[in-house]
Protein backbone atom coordinates (compact mmCIF):
# COMPACT_ATOMS: atom_id res chain seq x y z
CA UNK A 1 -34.65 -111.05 77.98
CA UNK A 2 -33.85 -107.69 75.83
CA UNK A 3 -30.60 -105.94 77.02
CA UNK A 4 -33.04 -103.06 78.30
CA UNK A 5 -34.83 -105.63 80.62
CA UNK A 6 -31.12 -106.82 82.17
CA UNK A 7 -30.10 -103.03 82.23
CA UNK A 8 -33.72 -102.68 84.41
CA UNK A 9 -32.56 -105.61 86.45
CA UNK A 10 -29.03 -104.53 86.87
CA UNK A 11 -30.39 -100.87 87.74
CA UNK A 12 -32.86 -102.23 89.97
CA UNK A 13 -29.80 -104.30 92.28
CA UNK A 14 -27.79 -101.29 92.30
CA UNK A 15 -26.45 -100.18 95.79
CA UNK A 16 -28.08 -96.72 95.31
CA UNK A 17 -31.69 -98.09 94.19
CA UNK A 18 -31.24 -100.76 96.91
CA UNK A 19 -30.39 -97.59 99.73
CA UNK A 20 -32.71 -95.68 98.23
CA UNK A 21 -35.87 -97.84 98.35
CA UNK A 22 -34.65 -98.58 102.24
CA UNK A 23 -34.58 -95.15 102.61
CA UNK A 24 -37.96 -94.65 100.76
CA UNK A 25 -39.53 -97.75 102.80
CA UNK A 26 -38.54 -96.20 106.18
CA UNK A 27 -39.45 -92.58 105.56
CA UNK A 28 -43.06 -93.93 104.58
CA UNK A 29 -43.07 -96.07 107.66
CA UNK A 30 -41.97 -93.01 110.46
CA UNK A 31 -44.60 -90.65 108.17
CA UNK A 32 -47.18 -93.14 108.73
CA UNK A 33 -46.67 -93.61 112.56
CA UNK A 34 -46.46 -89.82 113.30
CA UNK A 35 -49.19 -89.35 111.75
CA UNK A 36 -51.04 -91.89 113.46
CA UNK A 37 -49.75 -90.32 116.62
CA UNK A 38 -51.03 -87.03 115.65
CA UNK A 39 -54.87 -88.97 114.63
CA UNK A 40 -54.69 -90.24 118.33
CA UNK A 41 -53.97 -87.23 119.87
CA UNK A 42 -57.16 -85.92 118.00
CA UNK A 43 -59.31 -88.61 119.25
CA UNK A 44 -59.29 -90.43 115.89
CA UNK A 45 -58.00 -93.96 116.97
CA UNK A 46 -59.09 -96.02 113.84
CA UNK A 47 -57.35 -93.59 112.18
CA UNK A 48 -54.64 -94.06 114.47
CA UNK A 49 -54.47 -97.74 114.04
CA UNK A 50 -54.65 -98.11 110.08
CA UNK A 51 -51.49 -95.79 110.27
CA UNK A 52 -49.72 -97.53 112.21
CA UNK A 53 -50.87 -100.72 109.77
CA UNK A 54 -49.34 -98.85 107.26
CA UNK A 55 -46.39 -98.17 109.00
CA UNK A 56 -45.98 -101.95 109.92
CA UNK A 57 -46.47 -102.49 106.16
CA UNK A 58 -43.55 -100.23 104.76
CA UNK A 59 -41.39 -101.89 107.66
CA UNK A 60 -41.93 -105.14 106.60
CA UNK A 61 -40.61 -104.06 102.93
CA UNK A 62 -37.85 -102.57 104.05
CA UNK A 63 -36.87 -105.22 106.58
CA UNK A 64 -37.11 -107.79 103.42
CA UNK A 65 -34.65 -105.68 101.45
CA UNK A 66 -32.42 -105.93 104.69
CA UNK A 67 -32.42 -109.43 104.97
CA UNK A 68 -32.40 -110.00 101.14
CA UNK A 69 -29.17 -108.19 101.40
CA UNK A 70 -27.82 -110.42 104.48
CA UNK A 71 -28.98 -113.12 102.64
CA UNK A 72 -26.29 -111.89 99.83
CA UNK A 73 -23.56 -110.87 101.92
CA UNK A 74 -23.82 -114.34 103.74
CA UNK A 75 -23.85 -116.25 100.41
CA UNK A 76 -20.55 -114.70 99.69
CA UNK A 77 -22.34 -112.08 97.14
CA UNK A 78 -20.59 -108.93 97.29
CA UNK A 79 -22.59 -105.99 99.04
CA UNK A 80 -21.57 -102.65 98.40
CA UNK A 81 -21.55 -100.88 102.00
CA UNK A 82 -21.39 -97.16 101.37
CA UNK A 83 -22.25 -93.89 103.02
CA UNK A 84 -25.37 -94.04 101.45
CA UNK A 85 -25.96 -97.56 102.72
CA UNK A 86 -25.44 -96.66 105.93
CA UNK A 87 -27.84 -94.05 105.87
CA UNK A 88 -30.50 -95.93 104.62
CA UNK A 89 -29.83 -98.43 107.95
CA UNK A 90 -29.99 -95.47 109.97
CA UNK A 91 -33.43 -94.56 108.48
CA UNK A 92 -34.82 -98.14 109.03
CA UNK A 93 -33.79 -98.07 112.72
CA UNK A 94 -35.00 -94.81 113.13
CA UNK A 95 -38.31 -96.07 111.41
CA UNK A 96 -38.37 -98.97 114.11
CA UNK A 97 -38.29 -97.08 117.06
CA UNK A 98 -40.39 -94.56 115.87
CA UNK A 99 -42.87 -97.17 114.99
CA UNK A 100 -42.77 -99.06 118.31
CA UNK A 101 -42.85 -95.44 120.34
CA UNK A 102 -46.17 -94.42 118.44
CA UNK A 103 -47.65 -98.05 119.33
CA UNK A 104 -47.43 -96.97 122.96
CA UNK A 105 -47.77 -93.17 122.66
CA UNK A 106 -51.15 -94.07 121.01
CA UNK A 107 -52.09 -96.71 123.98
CA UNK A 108 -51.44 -94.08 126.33
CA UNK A 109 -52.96 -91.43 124.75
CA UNK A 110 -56.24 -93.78 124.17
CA UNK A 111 -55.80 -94.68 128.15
CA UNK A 112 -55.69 -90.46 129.28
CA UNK A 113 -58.70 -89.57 127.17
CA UNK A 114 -60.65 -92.85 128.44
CA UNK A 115 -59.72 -91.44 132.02
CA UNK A 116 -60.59 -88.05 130.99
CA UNK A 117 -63.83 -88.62 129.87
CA UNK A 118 -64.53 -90.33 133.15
CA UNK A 119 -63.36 -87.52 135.09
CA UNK A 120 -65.83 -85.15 133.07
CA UNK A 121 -68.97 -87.42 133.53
């Protein structure tokens, strides 16, 4: 391993790439599921659904990171806990509820036109 690959490595482990990739993880994730949101309210429901794939995609990433880092901190690894850090956990739980609201605001939006277009037949 050349000293530029361990400086990569040690770069990569930082706190600040690690909150920043949770950060990056969850914004992609609560992007994706809004905009599904926004595909069902159009009437666009695959649409819909491969965004909220998506958004169950970046989640899983960033929930990895998460427990990589319990993992860590549970071995006895030291793990930085900053403002930063804290941030980034904010985004992720932000990114979970989001993600879980859109997976019924998109069920109930596909259930009010169903009943619409019943109404207007």
């Amino acid at each position: 391993m050349t000293e530029t690959d361990q400086e990569y490595l040690e770069d990569e482990n930082s706190s600040e790439v690690q909150s920043f990739t949770l950060i990056l993880h969850a914004g992609n994730a609560k992007s994706s599921a809004m905009e599904g949101i926004f595909a069902a309210n159009k009437g666009d429901f695959e649409k819909a659904e491969d965004k909220l794939t998506e958004a169950g995609q970046e989640l899983t990433q960033a929930h990895q990171m998460q427990t990589d880092l319990l993992v860590k901190m549970s071995r006895g690894e030291e793990v930085p806990v900053d403002i930063l850090m804290v941030h980034a956990q904010d985004h992720l739980n932000a990114a979970t509820i989001i993600s879980e609201m859109a997976k019924q605001l998109i069920r109930m939006e596909r259930e009010i036109q169903e009943l619409q277009a019943k109404v207007n037949a």
